[in-house]
Protein backbone atom coordinates (compact mmCIF):
# COMPACT_ATOMS: atom_id res chain seq x y z
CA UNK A 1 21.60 -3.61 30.86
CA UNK A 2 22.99 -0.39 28.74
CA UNK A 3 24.60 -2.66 26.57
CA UNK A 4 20.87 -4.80 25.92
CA UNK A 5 19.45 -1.60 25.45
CA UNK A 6 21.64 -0.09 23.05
CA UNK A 7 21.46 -3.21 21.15
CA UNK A 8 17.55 -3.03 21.10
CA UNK A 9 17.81 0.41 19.84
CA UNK A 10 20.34 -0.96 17.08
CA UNK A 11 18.29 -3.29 15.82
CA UNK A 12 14.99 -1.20 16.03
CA UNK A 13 16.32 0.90 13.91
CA UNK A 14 17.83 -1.07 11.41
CA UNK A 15 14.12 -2.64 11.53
CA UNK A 16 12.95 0.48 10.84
CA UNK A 17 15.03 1.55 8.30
CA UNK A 18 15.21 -1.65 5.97
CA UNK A 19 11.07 -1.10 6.07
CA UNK A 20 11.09 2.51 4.90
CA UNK A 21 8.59 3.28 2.47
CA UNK A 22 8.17 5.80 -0.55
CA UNK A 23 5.15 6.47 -2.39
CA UNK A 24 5.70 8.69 -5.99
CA UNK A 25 3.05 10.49 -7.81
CA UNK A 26 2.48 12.56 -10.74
CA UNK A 27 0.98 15.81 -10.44
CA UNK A 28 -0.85 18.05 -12.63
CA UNK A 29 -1.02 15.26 -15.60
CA UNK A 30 -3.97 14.78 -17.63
CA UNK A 31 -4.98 12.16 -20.08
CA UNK A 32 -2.85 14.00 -23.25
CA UNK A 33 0.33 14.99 -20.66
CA UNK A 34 1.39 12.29 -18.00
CA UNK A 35 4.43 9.93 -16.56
CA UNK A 36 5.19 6.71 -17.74
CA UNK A 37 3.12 5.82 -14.30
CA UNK A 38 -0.05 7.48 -12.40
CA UNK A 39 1.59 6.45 -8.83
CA UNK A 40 3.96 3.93 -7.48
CA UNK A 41 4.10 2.89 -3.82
CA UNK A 42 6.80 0.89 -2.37
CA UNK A 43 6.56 -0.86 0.80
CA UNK A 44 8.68 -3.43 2.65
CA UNK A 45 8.86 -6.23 -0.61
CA UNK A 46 5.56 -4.90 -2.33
CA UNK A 47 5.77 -2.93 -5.21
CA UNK A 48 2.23 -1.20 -6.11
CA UNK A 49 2.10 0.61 -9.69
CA UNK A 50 -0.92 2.25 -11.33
CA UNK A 51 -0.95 3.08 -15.60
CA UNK A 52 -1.23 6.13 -16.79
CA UNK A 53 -4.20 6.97 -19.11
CA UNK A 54 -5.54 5.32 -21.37
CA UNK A 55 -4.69 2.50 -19.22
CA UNK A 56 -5.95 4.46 -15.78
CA UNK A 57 -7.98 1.53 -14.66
CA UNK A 58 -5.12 -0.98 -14.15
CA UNK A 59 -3.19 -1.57 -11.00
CA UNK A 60 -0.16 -3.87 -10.79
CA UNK A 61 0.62 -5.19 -7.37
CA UNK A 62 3.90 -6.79 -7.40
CA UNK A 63 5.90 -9.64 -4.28
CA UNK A 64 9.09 -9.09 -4.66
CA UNK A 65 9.66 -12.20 -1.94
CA UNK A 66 7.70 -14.75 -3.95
CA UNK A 67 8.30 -13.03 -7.25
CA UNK A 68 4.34 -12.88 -8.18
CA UNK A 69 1.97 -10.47 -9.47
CA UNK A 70 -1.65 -9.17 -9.38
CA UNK A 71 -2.85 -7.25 -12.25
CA UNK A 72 -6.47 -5.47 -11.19
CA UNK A 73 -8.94 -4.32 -13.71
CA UNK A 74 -10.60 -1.45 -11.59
CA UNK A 75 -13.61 -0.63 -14.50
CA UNK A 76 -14.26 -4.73 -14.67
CA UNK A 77 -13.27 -5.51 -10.80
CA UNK A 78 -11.85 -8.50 -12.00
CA UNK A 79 -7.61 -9.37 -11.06
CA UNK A 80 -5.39 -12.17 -12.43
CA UNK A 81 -2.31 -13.50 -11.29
CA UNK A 82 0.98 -14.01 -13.10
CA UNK A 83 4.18 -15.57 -11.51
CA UNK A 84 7.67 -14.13 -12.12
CA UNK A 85 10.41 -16.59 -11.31
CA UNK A 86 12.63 -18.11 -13.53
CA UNK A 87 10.51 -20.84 -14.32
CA UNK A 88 7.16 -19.09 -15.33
CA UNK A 89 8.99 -16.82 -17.45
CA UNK A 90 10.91 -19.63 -19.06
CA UNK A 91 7.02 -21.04 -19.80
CA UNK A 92 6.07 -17.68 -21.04
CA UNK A 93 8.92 -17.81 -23.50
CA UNK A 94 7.89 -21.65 -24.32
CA UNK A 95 4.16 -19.62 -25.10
CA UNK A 96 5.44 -16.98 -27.18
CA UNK A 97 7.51 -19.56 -29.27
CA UNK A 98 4.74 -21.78 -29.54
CA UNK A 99 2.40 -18.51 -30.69
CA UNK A 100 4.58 -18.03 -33.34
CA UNK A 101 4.98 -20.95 -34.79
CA UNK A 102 1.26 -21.02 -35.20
CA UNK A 103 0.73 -17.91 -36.47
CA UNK A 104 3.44 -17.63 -39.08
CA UNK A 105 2.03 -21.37 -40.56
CA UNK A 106 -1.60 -19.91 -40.99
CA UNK A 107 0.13 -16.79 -42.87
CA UNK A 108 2.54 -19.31 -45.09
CA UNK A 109 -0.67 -20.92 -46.18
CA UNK A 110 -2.72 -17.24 -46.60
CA UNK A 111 0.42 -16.54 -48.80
CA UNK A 112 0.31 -19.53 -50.39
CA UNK A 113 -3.48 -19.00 -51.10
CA UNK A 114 -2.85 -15.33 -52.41
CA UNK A 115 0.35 -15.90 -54.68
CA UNK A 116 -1.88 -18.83 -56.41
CA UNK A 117 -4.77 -16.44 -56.94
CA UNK A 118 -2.35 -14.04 -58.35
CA UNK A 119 -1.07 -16.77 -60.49
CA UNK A 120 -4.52 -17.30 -62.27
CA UNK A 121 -5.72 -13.74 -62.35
CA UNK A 122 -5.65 -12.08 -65.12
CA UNK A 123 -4.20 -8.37 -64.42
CA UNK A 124 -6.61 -5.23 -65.82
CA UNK A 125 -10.20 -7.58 -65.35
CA UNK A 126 -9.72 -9.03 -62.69
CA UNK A 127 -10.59 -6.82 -59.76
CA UNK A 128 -7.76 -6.98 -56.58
CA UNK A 129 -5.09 -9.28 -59.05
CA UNK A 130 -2.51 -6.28 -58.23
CA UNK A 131 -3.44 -6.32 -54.18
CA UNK A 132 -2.92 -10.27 -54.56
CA UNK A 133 0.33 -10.27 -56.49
CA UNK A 134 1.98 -7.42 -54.62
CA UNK A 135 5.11 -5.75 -55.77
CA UNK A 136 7.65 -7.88 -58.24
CA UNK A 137 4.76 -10.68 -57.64
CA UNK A 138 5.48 -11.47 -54.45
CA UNK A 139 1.99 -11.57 -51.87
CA UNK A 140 1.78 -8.30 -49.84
CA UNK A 141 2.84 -8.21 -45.78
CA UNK A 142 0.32 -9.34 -43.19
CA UNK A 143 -1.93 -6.91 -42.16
CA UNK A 144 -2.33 -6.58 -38.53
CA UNK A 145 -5.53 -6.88 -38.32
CA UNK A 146 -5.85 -10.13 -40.00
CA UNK A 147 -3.16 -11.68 -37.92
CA UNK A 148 -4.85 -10.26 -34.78
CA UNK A 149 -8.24 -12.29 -36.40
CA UNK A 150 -6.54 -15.75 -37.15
CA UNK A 151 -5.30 -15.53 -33.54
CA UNK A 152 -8.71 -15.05 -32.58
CA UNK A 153 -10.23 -17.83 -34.49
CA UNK A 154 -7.55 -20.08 -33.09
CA UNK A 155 -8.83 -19.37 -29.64
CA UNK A 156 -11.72 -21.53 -30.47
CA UNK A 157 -9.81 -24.50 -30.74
CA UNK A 158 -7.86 -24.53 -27.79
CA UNK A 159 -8.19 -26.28 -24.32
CA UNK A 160 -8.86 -23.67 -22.07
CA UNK A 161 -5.56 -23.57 -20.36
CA UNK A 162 -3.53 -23.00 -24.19
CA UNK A 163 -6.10 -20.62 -24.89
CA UNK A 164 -5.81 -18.22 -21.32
CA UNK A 165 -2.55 -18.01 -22.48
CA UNK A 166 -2.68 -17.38 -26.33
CA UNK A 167 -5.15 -14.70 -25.19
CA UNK A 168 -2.63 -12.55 -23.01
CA UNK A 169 -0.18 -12.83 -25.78
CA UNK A 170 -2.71 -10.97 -27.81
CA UNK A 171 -3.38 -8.45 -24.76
CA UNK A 172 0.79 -8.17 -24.28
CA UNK A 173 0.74 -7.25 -29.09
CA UNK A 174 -2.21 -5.41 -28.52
CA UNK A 175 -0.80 -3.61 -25.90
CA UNK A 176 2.14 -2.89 -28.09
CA UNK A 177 0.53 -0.70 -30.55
CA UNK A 178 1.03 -3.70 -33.04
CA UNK A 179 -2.76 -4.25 -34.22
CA UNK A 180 -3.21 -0.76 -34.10
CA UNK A 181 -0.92 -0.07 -37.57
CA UNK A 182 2.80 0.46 -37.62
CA UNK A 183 3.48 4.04 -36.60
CA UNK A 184 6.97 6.24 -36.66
CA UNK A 185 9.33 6.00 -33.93
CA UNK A 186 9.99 8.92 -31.63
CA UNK A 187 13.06 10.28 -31.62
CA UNK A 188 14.67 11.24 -28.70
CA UNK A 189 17.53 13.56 -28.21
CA UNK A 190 19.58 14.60 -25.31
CA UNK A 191 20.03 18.63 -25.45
CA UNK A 192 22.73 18.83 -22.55
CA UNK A 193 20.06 21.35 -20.65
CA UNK A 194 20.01 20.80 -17.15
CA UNK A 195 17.22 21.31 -14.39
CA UNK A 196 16.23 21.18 -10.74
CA UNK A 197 12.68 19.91 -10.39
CA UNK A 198 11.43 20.00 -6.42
CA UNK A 199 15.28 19.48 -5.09
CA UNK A 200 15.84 16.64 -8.04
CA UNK A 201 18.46 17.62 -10.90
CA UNK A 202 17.16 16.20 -13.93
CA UNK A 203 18.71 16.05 -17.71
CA UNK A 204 16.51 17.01 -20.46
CA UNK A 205 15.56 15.26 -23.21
CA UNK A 206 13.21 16.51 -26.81
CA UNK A 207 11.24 13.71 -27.98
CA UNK A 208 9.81 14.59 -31.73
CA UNK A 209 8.28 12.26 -34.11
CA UNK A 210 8.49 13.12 -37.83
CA UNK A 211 10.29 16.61 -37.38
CA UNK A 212 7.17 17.70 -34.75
CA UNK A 213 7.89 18.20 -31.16
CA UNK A 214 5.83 16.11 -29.19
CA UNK A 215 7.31 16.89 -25.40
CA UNK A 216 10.52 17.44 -23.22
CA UNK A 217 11.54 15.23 -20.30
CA UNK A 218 13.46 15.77 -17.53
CA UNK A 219 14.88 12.28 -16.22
CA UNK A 220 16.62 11.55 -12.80
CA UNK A 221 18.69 7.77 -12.24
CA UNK A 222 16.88 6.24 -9.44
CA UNK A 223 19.54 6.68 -6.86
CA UNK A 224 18.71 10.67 -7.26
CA UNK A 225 14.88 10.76 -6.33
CA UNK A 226 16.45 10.85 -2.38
CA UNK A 227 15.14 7.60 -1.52
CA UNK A 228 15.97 4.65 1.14
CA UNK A 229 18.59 2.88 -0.44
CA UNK A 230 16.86 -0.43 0.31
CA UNK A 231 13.89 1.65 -1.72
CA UNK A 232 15.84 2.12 -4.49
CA UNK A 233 17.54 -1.53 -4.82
CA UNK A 234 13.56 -2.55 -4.37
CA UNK A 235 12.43 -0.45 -7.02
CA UNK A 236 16.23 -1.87 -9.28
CA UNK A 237 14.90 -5.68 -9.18
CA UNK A 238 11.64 -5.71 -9.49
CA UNK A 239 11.72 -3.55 -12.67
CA UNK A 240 14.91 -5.92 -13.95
CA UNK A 241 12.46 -9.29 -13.27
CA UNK A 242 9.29 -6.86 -15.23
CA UNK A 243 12.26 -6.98 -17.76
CA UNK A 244 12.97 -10.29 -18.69
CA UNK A 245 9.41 -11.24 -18.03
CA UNK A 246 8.67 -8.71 -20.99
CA UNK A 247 11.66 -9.71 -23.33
CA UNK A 248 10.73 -13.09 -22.73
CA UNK A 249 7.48 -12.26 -24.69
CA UNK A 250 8.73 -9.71 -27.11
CA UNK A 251 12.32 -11.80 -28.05
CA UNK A 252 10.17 -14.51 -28.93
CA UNK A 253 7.52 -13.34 -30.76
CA UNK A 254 8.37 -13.63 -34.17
CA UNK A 255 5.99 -12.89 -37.21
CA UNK A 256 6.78 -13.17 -40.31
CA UNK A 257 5.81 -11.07 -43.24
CA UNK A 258 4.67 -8.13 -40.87
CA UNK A 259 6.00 -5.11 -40.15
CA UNK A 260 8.17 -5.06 -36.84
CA UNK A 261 6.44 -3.85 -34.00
CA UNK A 262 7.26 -0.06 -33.37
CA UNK A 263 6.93 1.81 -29.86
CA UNK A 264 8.40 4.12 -27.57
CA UNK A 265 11.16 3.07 -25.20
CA UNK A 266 10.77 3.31 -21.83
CA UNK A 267 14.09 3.70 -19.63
CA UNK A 268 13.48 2.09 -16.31
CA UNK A 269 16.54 3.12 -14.53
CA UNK A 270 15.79 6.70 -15.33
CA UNK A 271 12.13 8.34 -14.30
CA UNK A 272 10.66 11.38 -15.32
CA UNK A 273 11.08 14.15 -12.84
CA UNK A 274 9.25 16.97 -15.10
CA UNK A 275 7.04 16.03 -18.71
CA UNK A 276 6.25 19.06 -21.00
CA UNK A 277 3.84 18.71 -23.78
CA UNK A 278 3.87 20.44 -26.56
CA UNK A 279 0.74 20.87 -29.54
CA UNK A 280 1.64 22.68 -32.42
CA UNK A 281 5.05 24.47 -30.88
CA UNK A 282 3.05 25.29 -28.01
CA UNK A 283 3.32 23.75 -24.83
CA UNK A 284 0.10 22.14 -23.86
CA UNK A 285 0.16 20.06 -20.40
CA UNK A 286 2.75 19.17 -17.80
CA UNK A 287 3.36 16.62 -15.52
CA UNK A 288 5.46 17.00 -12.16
CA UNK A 289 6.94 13.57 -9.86
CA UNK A 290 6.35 14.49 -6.55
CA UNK A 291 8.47 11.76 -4.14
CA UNK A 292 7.65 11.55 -0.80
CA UNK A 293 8.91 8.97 2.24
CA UNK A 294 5.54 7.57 3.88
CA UNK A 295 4.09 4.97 3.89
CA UNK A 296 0.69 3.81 1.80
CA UNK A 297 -2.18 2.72 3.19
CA UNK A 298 -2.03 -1.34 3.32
CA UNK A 299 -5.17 -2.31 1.37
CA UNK A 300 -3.37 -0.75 -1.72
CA UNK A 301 -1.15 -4.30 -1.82
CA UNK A 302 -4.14 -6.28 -1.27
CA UNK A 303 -6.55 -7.68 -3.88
CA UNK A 304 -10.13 -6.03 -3.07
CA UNK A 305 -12.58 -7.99 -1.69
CA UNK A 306 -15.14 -7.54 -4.48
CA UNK A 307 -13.00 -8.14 -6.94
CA UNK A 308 -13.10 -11.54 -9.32
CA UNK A 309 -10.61 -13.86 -10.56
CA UNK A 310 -10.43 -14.39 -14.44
CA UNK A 311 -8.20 -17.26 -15.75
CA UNK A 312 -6.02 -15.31 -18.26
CA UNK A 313 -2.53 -14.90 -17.16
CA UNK A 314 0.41 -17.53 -15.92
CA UNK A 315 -1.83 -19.81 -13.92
CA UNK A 316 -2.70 -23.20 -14.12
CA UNK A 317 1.03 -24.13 -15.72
């Protein structure tokens, strides 16, 4: 009978254990000075992550057992599924190839169109020859915004199916910062400095852009935030299977003639502990990870009950 017992309490706790929970938040944040996350929640396989401003609206639920997602669109109370396994994101990549393709034959014949118009201009009358020839003759790059609208007249002519799925490629650009103009790249820099942020030690890193400091972070590896190690090994795959979802959509993705897409790297093995924003030298905001071992209330891994379905995403493959 000792022996059954202790064997119950063995495997009660190793129950226990392998379902320990962690929910992280950011604290004191605002909508100019926040994480690369509002809050995360992890419990048993779910993985629950809400965006940071401007983005505060969205929710991500993620199953790391059948390797599907929810996203949920809290101001529209609409969600849409996506799938995650090795096939859907070999489909995705099929998409993004596909995307390209089309896009970079409507610019071949916009540059077609332009160089001929520059050919029978004649340069000093006729008003925009120079804009059509471009430098040494050759038509000027793409603008965004005129790629973003022949991808948007293409919709039109799409089954619906092709077209729920040419229209999250253009969320996934937009969401890129692509449309939006080509920008300068942050720099970041590692200055050596070392902190202790509530019991985490965290290395600190300036992030300028153009000579202007825009904030400091303090980043911890995963394995130091003093979680379950199941937690942590949770928290490892499901961000390496957000990966190659997302390089399966940005490595194949090719326009030509524009600008390559520019935008801040996000190290996912790393989090920020501590974010410091500075304005004009002057520090502005900050933003503090608070990690604690508890669990979250269940409905957070659940799609809400008032909540409708909308087609775009990785269904209906």
């Amino acid at each position: 009978m000792k022996a059954i017992a202790a064997s119950l309490l063995v495997l009660a706790f190793g129950a226990a254990a392998a379902r320990a929970d962690a929910l992280l938040e950011y604290e004191g944040g605002d909508a100019a000075c926040h994480g690369d996350f509002t809050r995360v929640a992890v419990q048993g396989l779910s993985l629950r992550v809400d965006s940071p401003p401007p983005s505060q609206d969205m929710g991500f639920i993620y199953d790391a057992a059948e390797k599907t997602g929810i996203a949920l669109d809290r101001k529209r109370k609409q969600f849409f599924e996506m799938e995650f396994d090795d096939d859907a994101i070999d489909f995705e990549s099929d998409v993004m190839k596909s995307t390209s393709t089309l896009v970079n034959r409507k610019m071949e014949q916009t540059q077609a169109q332009m160089a001929a118009g520059a050919a029978n201009c004649t340069p000093g009358r006729d008003r925009g020859c120079a804009a059509a020839a471009g430098a040494n003759g050759m038509a000027p790059a793409m603008d965004p915004k005129m790629i973003e609208q022949m991808m948007q007249q293409n919709l039109q002519n799409m089954p619906p199916e092709q077209r729920a799925q040419m229209q999250q490629a253009m969320n996934n650009i937009r969401a890129s910062g692509y449309f939006g103009g080509a920008q300068s790249e942050p720099v970041v820099e590692a200055t050596g400095e070392q902190r202790t942020i509530g019991g985490i030690a965290c290395a600190v890193e300036r992030v300028t852009q153009d000579g202007r400091l825009l904030r400091e972070d303090c980043r911890a590896p995963l394995e130091a935030l003093g979680l379950d190690a199941a937690d942590v090994k949770r928290l490892q795959r499901a961000i390496l299977r957000l990966q190659k979802w997302s390089s399966s959509i940005t490595g194949n993705l090719k326009i030509a003639y524009a600008a390559p897409v520019r935008h801040e790297k996000v190290d996912p093995q790393h989090l920020i502990v501590s974010r410091r924003c500075f304005e004009q030298g002057q520090q502005s905001g900050a933003a503090n990870l608070q990690v604690r071992r508890e669990s979250a209330p269940a409905d957070w891994f659940a799609t809400p009950p008032d909540f409708t379905r909308t087609d775009i995403g990785m269904r209906g493959r």
